[in-house]
N, C-alpha and C. Protein backbone atom coordinates (compact mmCIF):
# COMPACT_ATOMS: atom_id res chain seq x y z
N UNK A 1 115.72 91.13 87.98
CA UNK A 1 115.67 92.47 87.46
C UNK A 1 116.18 93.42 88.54
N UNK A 2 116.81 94.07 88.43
CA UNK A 2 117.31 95.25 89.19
C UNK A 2 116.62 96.63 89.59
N UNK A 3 116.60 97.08 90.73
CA UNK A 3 115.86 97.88 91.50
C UNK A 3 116.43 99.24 91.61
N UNK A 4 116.54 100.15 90.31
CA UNK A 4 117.12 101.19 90.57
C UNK A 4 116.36 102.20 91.33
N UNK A 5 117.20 103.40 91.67
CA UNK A 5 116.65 104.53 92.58
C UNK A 5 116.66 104.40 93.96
N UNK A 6 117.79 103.21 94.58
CA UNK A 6 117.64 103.40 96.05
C UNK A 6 118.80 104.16 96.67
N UNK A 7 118.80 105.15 97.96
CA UNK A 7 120.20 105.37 97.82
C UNK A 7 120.05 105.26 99.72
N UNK A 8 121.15 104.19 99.90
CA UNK A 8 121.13 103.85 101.66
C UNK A 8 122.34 105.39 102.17
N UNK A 9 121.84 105.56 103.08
CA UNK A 9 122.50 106.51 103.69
C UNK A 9 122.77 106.26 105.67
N UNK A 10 124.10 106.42 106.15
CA UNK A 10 124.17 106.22 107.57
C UNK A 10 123.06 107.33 108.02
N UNK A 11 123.25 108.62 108.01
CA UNK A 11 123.30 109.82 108.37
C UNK A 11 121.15 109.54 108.44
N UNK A 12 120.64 110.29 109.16
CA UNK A 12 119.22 110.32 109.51
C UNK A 12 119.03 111.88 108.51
N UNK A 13 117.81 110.83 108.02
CA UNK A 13 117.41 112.43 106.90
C UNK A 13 116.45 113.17 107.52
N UNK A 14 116.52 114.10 107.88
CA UNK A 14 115.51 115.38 109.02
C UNK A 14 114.37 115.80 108.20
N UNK A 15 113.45 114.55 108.56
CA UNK A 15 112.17 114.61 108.49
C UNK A 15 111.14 115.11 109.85
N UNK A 16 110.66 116.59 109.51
CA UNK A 16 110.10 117.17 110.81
C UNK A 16 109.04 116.64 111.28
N UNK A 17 108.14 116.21 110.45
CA UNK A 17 107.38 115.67 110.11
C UNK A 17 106.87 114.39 111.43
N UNK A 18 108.12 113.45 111.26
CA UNK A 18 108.19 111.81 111.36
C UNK A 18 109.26 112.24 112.65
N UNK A 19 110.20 113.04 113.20
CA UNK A 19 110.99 113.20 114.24
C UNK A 19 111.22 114.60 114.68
N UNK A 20 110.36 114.86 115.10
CA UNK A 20 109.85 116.03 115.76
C UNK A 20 110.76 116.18 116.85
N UNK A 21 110.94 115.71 118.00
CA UNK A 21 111.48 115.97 119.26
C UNK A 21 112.84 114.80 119.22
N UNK A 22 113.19 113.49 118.48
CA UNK A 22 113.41 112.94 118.61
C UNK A 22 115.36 113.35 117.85
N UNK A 23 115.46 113.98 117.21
CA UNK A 23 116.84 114.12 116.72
C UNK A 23 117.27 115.80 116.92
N UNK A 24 117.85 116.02 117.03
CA UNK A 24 118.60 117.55 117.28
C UNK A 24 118.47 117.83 115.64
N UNK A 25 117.89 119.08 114.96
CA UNK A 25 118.21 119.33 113.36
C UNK A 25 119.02 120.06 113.02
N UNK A 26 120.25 119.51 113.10
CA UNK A 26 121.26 120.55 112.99
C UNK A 26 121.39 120.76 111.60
N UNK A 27 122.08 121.80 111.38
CA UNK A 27 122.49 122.41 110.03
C UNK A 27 122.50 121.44 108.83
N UNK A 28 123.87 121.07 109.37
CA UNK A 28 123.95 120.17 108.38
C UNK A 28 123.33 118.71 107.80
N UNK A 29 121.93 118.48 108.48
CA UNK A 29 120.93 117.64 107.96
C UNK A 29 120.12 118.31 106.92
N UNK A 30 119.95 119.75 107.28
CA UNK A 30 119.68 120.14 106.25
C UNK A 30 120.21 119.99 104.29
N UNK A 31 121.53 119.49 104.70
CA UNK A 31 121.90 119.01 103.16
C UNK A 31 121.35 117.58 102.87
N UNK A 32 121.67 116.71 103.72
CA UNK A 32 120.91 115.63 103.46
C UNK A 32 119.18 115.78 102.55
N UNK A 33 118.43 116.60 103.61
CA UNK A 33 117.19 116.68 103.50
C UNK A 33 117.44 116.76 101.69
N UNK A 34 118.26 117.50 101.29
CA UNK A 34 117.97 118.92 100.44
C UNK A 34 118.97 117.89 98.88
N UNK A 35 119.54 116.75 99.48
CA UNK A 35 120.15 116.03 98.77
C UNK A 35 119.28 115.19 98.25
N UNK A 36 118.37 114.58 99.02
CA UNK A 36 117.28 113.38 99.15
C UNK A 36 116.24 114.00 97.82
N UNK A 37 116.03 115.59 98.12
CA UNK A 37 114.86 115.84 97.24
C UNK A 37 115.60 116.17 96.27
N UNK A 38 116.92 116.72 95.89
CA UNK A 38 117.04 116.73 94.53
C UNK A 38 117.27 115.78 93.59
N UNK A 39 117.84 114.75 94.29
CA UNK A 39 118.11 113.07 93.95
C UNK A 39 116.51 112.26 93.46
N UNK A 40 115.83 112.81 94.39
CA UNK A 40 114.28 111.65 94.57
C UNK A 40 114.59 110.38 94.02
N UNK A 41 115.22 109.86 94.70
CA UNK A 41 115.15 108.17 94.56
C UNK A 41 114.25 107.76 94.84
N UNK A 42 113.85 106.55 93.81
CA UNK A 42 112.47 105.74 94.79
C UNK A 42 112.09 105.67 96.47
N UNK A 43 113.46 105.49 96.66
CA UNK A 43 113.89 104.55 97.89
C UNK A 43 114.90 105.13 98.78
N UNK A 44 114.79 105.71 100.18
CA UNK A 44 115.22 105.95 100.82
C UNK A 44 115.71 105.37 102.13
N UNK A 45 116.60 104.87 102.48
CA UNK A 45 117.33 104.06 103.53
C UNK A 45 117.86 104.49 104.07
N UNK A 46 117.80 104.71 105.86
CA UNK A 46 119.16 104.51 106.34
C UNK A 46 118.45 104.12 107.92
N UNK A 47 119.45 104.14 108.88
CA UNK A 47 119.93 103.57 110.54
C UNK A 47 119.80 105.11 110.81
N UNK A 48 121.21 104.63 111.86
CA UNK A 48 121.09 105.42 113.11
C UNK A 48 120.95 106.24 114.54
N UNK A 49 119.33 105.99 113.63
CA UNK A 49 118.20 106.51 114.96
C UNK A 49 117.80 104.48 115.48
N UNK A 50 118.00 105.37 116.57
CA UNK A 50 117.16 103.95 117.72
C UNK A 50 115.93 103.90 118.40
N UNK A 51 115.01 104.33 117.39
CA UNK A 51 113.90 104.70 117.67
C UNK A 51 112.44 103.68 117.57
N UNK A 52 112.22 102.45 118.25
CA UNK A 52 111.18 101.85 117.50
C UNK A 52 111.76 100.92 116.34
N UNK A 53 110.88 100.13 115.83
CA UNK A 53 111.58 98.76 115.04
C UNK A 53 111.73 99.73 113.81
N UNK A 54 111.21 100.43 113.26
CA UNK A 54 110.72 101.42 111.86
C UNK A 54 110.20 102.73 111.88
N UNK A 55 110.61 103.18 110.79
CA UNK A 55 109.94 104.70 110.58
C UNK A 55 109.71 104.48 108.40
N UNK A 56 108.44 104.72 108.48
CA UNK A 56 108.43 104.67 107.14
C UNK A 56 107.67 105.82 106.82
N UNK A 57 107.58 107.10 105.54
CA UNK A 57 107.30 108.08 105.41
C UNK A 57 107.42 108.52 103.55
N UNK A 58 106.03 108.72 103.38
CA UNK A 58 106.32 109.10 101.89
C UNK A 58 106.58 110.80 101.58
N UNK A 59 107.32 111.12 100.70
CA UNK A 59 107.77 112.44 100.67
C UNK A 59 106.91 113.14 99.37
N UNK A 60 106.42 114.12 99.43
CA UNK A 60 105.29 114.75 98.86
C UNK A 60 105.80 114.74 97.15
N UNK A 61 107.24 114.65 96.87
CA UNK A 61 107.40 114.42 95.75
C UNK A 61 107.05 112.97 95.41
N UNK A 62 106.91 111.92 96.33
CA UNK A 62 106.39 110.30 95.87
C UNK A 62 107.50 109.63 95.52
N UNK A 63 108.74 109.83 96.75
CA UNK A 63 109.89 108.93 96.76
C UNK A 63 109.42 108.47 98.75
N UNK A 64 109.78 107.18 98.48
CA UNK A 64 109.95 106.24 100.08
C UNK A 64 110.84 106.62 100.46
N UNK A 65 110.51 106.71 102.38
CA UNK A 65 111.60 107.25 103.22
C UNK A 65 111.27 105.58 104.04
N UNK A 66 112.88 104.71 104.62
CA UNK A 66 112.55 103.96 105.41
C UNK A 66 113.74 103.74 106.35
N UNK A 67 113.35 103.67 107.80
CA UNK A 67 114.63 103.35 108.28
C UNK A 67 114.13 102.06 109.15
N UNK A 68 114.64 101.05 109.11
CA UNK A 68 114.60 100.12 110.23
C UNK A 68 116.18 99.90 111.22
N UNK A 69 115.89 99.49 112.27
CA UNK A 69 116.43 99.36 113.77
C UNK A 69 117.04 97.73 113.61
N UNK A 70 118.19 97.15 113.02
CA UNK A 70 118.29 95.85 113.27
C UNK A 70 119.19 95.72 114.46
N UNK A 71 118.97 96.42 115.51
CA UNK A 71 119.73 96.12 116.94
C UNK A 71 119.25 94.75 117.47
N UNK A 72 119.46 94.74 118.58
CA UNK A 72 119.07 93.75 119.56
C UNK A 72 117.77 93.96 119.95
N UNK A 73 117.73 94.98 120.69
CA UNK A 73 116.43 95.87 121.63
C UNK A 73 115.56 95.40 120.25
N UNK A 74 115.50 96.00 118.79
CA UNK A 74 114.55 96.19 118.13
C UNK A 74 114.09 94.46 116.92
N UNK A 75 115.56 94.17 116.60
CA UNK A 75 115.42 93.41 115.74
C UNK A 75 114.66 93.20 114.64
N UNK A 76 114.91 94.70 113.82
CA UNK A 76 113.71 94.39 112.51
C UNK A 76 114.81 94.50 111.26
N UNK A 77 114.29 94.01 109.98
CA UNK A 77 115.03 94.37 109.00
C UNK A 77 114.22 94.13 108.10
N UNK A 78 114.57 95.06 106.79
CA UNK A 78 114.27 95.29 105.35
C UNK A 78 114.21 94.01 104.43
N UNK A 79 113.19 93.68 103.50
CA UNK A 79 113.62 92.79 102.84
C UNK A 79 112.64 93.97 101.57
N UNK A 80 113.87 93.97 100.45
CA UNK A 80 113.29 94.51 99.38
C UNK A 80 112.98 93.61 98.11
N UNK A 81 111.71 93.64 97.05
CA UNK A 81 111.35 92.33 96.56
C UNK A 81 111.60 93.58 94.68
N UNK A 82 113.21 92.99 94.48
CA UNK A 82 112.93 93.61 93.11
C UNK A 82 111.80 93.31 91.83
N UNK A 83 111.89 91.70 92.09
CA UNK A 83 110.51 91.41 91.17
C UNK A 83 109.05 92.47 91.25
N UNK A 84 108.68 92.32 91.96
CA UNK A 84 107.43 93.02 92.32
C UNK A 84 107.72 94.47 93.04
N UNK A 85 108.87 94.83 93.54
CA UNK A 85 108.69 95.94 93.36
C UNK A 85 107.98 96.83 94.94
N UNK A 86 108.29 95.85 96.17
CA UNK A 86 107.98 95.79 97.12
C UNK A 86 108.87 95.68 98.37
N UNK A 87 108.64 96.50 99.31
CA UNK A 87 109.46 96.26 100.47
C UNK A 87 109.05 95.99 101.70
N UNK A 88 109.13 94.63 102.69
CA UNK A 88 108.48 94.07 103.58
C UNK A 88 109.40 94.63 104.93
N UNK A 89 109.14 95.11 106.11
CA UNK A 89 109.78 95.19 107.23
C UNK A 89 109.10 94.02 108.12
N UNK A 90 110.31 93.17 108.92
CA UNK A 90 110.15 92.27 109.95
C UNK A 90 110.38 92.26 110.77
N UNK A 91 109.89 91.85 111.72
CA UNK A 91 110.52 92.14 113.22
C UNK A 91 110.39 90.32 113.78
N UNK A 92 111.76 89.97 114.03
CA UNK A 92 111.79 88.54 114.23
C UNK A 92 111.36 87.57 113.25
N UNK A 93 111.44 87.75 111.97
CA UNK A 93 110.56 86.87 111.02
C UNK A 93 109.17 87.47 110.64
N UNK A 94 108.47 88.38 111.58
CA UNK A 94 107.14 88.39 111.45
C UNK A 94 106.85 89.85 110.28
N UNK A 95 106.09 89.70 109.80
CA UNK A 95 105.79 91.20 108.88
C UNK A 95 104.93 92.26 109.63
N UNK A 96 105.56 93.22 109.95
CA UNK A 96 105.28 94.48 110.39
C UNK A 96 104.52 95.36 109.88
N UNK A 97 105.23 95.50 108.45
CA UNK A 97 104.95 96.72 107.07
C UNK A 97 105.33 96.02 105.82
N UNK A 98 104.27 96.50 105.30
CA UNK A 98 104.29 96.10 103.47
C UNK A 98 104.53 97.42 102.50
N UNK A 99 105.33 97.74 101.61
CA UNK A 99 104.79 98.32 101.09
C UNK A 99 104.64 98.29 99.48
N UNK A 100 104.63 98.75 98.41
CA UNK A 100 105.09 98.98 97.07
C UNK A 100 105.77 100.56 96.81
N UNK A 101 106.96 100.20 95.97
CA UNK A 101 107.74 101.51 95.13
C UNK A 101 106.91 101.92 94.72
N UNK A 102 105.49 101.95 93.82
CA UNK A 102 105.13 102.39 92.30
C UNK A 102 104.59 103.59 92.27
């Protein structure tokens, strides 16, 4: 079954919230931000930032924000479970974070 509502993005969505000191907020994140909430996808993805294996963050409208780090230094990645409706972050094989879309 297919997992609509995700939309991966390079670009870091300027969450003040979750990266306070950690990204410069320039202007033009502000469209992102402002794209994300008029869109509200379930599911929010992207890189970028090299911050830690993960950043995961729910947005007050009740769409998922997630970014994982699959560098070297960090080595984590996404596994999303369309059946159920779930997304696991790993770091080396191991489970980090669980969560559910619903």
């Amino acid at each position: 079954m297919p997992l609509d509502g995700v939309l991966l993005l390079h670009e870091v969505v300027p969450i003040r919230e979750v990266y306070e000191e950690a990204i410069h907020f320039r202007d033009y994140l502000d469209i992102v931000l402002e794209l994300v909430e008029r869109v509200r996808p379930r599911l929010v993805l992207n890189g970028h930032i090299h911050r830690g294996c993960f950043t995961c963050y729910r947005f007050p409208w009740g769409s998922h924000y997630l970014r994982v780090d699959s560098s070297q230094q960090h080595r984590c990645y996404a596994v999303i479970d369309a059946s159920d409706e779930s997304v696991e972050v790993l770091r080396d094989g191991d489970l980090v974070e669980r969560f559910e879309l619903g």
